[in-house]
Structure formats: C-alpha cells, structure tokens
C-alpha atoms as a PDB file:
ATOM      1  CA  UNK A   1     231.373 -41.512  69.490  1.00  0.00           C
ATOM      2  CA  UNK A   2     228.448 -43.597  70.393  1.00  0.00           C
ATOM      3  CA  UNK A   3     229.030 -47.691  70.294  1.00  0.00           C
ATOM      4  CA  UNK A   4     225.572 -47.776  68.653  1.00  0.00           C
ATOM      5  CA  UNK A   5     222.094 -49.241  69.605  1.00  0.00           C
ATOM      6  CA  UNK A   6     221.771 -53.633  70.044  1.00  0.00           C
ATOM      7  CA  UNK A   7     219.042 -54.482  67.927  1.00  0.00           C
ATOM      8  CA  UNK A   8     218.340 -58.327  68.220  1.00  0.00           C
ATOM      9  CA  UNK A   9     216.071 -60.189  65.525  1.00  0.00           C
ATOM     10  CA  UNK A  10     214.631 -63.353  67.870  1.00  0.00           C
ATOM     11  CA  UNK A  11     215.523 -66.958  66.525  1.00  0.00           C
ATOM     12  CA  UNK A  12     212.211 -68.324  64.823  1.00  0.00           C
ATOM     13  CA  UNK A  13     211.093 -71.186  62.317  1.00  0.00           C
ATOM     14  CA  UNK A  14     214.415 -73.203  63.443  1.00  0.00           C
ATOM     15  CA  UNK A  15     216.642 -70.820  62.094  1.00  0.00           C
ATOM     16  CA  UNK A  16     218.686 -68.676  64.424  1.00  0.00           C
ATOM     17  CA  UNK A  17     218.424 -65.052  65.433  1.00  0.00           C
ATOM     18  CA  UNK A  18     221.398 -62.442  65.429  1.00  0.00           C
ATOM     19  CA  UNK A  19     221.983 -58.660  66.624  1.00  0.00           C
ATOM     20  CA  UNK A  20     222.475 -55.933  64.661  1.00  0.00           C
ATOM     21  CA  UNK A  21     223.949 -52.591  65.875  1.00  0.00           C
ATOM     22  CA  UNK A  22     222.581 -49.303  64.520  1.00  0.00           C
ATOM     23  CA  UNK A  23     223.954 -45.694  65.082  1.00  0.00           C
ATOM     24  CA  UNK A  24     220.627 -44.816  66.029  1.00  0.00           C
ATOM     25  CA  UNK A  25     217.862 -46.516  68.119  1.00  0.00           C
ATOM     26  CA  UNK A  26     216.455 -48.243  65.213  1.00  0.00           C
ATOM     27  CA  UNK A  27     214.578 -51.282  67.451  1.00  0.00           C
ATOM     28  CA  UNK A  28     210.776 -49.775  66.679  1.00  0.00           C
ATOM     29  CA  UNK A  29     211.318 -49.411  63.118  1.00  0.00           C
ATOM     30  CA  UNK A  30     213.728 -52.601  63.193  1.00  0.00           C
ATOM     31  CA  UNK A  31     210.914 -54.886  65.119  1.00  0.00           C
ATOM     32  CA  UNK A  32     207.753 -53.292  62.916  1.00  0.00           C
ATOM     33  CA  UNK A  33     209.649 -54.660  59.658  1.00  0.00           C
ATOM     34  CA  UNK A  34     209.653 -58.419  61.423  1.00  0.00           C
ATOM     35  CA  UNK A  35     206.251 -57.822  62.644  1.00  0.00           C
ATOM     36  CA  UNK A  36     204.735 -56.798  58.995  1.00  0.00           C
ATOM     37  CA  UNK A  37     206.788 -59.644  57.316  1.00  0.00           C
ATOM     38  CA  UNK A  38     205.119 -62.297  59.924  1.00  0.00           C
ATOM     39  CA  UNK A  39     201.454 -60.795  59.259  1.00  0.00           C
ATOM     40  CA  UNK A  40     202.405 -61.098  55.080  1.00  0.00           C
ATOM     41  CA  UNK A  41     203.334 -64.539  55.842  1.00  0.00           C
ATOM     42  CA  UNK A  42     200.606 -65.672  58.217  1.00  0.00           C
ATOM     43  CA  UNK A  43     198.176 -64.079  55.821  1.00  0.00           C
ATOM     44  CA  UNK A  44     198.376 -66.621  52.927  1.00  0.00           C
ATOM     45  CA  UNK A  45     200.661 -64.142  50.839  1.00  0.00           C
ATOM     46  CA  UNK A  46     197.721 -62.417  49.978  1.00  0.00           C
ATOM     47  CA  UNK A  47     199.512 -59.795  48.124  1.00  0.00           C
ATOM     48  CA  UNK A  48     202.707 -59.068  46.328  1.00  0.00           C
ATOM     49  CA  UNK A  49     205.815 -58.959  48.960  1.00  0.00           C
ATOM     50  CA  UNK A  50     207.929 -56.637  47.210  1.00  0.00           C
ATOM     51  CA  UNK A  51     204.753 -53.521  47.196  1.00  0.00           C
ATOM     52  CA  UNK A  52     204.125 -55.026  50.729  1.00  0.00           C
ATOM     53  CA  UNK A  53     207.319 -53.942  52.107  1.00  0.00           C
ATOM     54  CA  UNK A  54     207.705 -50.912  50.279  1.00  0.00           C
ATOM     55  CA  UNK A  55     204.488 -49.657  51.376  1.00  0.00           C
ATOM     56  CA  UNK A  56     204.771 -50.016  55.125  1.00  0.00           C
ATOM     57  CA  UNK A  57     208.336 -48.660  54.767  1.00  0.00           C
ATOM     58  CA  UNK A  58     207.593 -45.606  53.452  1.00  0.00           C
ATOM     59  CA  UNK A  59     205.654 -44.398  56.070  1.00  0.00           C
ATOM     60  CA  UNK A  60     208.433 -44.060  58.343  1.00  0.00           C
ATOM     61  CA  UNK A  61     210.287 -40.262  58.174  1.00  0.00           C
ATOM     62  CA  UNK A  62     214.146 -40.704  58.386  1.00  0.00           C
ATOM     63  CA  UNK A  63     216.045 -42.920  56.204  1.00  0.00           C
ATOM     64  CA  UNK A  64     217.769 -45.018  58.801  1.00  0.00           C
ATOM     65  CA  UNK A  65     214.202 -46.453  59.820  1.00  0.00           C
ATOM     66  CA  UNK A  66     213.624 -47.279  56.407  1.00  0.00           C
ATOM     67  CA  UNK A  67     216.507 -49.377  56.230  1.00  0.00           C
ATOM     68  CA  UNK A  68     216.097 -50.649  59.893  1.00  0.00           C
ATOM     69  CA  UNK A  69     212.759 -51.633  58.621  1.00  0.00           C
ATOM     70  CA  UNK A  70     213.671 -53.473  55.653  1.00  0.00           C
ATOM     71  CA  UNK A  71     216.682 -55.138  57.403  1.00  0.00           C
ATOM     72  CA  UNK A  72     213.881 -56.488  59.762  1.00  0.00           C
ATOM     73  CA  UNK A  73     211.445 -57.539  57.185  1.00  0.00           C
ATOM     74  CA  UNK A  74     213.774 -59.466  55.034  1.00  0.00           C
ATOM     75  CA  UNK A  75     215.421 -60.970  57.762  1.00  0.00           C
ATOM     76  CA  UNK A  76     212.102 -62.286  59.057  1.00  0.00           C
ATOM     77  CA  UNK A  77     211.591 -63.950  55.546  1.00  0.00           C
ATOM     78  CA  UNK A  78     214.725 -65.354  55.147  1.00  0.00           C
ATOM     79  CA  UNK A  79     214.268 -67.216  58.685  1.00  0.00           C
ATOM     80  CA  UNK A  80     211.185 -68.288  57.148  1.00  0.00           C
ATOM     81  CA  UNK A  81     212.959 -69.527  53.530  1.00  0.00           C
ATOM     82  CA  UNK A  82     216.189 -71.016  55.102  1.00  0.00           C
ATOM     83  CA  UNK A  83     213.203 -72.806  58.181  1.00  0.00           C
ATOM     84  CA  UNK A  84     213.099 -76.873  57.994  1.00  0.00           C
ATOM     85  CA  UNK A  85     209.365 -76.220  57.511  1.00  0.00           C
ATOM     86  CA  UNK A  86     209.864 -74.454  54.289  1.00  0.00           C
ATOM     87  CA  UNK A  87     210.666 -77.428  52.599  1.00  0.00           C
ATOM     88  CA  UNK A  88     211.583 -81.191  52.163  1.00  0.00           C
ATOM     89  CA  UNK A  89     215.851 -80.071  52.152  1.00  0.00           C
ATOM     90  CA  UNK A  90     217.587 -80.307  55.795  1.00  0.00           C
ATOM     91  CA  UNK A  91     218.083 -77.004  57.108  1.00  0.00           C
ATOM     92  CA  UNK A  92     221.692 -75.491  55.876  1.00  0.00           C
ATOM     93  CA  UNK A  93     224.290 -73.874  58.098  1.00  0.00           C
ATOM     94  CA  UNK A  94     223.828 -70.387  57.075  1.00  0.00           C
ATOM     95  CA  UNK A  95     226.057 -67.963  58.933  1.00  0.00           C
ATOM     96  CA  UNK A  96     224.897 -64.281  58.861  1.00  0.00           C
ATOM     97  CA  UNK A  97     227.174 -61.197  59.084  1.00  0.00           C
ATOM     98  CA  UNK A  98     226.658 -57.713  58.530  1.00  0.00           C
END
C-alpha cells in the first residue's frame, strides 16, 4: 500500500502552513485551490466566495481533486481569517489536524 503523496500548504499572512497527505498526487489540484482563493482575495471579493469555489472546482474530473481543491482553497482563507492583519484581535494559537 502506498504511504500517500506530501502535499504542503506554505505558511502565509502570519499564520502557519501544514502538510497534508493524499492517496493520490493531489498537489496540482491541491495548489490551484490556494492559488484561486489568493486571486478571490486580492481581487476585492468581487464576487460571492461560496459560487467562487464551487465553480473552479468543478472543472476538475475525479473527485479526489475536487476535494484536494477545496481543502486548498479553504485553507488559504482560513490563513487569511485567523492572519494578525485580519483584524485588531492578537493572532490565536490555532493547531490544525486532519
């Protein structure tokens, strides 16, 4: 049995990264979620994020992409939401696990 594919989200905004390990190489699908969720957020939030994400997933064939893509997008946000730039509250220990 395979030990699975190392798929590492990058620290960013002050918060800290983490690696995630897929059954399948899931890194393209994985990195073009964070990519797409930092264009929606450099972009003034031009649209709603919800039919954002859910529009750029669905162009990807196999379900495990999907979900490597939406792991990376909402990942990407929450660095941005738990960031000290987000707001005037110090940054919180948050630990992540999957």
């Amino acid at each position: 049995m395979s030990k699975g594919v190392v798929t590492l989200l990058p620290p960013h905004d002050g918060h800290p990264g983490m690696e995630i390990n897929w059954a399948a190489d899931c890194r393209p699908a994985f990195n073009r979620g964070v990519s797409f969720a930092q264009t929606w957020l450099d972009n003034t939030r031009s649209g709603w994020l919800w039919a954002a994400m859910i529009a750029e997933r669905d162009h990807l064939p196999r379900a495990i992409e999907r979900r490597a893509f939406e792991v990376g997008f909402l990942s990407r946000i929450h660095q941005r939401l738990c960031s000290p730039r987000c707001g005037v509250e110090p940054l919180r220990d948050v630990t992540l696990s999957l």
